[in-house]
C-alpha atoms as a PDB file:
ATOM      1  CA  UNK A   1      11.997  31.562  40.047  1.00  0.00           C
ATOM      2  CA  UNK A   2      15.523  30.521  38.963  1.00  0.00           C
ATOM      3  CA  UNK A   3      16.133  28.202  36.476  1.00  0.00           C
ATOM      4  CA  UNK A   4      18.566  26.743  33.900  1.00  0.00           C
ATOM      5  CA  UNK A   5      17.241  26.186  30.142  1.00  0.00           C
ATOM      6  CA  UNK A   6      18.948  25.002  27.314  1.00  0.00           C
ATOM      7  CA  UNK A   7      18.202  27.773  24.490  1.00  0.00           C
ATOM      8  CA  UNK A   8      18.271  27.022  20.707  1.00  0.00           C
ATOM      9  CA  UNK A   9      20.764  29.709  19.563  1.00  0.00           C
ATOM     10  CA  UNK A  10      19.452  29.902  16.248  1.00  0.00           C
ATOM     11  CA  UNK A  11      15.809  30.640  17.877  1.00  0.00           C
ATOM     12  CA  UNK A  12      17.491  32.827  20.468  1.00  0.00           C
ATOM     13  CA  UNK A  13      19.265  34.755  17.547  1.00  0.00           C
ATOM     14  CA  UNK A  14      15.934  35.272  15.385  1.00  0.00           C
ATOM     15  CA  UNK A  15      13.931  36.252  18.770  1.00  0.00           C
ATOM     16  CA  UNK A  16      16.176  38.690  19.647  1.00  0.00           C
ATOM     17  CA  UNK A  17      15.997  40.410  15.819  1.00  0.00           C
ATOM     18  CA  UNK A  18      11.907  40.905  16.402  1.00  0.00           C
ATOM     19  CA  UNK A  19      12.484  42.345  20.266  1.00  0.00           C
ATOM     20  CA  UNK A  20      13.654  45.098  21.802  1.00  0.00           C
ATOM     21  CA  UNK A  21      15.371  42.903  24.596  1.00  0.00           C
ATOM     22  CA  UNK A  22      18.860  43.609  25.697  1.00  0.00           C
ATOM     23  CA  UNK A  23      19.130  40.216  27.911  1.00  0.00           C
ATOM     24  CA  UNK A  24      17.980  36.542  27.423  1.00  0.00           C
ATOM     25  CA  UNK A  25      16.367  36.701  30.647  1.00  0.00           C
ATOM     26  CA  UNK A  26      14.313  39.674  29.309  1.00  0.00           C
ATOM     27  CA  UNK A  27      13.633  38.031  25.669  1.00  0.00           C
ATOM     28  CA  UNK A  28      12.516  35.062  27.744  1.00  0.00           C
ATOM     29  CA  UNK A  29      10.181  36.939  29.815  1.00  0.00           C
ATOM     30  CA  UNK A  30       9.011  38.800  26.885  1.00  0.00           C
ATOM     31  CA  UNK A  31       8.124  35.269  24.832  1.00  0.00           C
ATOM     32  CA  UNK A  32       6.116  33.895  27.887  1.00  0.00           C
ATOM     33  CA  UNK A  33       4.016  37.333  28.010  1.00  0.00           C
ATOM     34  CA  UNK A  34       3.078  37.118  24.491  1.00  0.00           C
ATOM     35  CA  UNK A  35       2.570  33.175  24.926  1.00  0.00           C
ATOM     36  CA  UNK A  36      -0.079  33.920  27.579  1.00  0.00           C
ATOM     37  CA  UNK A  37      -1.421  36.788  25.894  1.00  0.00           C
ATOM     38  CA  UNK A  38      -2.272  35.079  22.521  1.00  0.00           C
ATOM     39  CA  UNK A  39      -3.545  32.056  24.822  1.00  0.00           C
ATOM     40  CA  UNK A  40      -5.583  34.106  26.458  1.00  0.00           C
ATOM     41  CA  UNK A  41      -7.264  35.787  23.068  1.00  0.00           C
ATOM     42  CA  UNK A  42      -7.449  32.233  21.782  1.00  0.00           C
ATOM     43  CA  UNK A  43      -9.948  31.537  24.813  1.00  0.00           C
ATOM     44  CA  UNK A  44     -11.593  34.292  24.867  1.00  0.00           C
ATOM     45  CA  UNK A  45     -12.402  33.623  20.918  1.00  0.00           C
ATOM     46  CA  UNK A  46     -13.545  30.195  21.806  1.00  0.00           C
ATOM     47  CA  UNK A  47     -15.884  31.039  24.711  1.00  0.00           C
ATOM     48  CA  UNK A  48     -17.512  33.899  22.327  1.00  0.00           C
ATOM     49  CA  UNK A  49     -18.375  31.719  19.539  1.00  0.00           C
ATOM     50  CA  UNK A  50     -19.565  29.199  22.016  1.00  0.00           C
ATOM     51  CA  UNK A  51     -21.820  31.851  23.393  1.00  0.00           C
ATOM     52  CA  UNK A  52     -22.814  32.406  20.349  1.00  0.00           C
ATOM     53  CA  UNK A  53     -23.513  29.147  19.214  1.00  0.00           C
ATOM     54  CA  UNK A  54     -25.932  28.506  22.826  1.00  0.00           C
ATOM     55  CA  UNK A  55     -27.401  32.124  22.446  1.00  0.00           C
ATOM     56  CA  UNK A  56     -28.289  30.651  18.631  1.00  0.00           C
ATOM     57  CA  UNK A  57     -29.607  27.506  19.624  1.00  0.00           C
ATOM     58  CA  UNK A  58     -31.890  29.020  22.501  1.00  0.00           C
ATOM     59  CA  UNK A  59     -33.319  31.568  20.203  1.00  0.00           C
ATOM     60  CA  UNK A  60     -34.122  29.481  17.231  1.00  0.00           C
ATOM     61  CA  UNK A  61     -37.209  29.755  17.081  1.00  0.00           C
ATOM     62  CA  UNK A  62     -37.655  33.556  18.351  1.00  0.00           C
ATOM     63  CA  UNK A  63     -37.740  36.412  15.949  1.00  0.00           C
ATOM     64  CA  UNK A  64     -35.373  39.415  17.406  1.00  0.00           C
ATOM     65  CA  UNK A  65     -35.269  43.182  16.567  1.00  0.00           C
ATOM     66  CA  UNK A  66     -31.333  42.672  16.405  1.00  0.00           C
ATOM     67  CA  UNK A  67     -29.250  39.400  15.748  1.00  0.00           C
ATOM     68  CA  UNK A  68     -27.745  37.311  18.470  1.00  0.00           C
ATOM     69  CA  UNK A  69     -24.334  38.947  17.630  1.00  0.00           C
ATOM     70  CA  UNK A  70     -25.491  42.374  18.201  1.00  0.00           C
ATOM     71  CA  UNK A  71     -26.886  41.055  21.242  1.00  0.00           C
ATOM     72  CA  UNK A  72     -23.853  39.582  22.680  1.00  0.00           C
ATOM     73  CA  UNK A  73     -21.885  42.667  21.428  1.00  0.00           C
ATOM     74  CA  UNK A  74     -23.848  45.156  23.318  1.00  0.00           C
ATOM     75  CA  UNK A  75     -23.766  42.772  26.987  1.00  0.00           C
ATOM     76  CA  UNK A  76     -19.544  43.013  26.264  1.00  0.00           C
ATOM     77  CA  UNK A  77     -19.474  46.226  25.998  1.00  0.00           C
ATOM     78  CA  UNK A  78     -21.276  46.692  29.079  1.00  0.00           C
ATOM     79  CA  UNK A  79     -19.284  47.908  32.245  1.00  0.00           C
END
């Protein structure tokens, strides 16, 4: 999609010392990729320690072999 955006040089200066990018377009495309990517870990955080907190509450009052964390460890690393 083109587009027109009015870039803070300062920013764009400092960006481009921390990438590898040879164009703005590039350095752009490089900030929104690590914008969704740390998004995306931020979720993925959330929803675990919600799982956890649920998988917690449900098993209050059972005793386990191996802790809730374990638990949810082992069903991630499933295939």
């Amino acid at each position: 999609m083109r587009t027109n955006i009015d870039l803070n040089n300062e920013l764009l200066k400092e960006a481009k010392r921390y990438s590898y990018a040879r164009t703005k377009r590039a350095l752009v495309e490089e900030a929104l990729q690590t914008f969704v990517q740390v998004k995306a870990e931020q979720q993925r955080s959330q929803t675990y320690r919600d799982r956890v907190q649920k998988l917690d509450a449900r098993l209050a009052g059972i005793r386990l072999r191996e802790s809730p964390l374990a638990i949810l460890r082992q069903d991630r690393e499933r295939p």
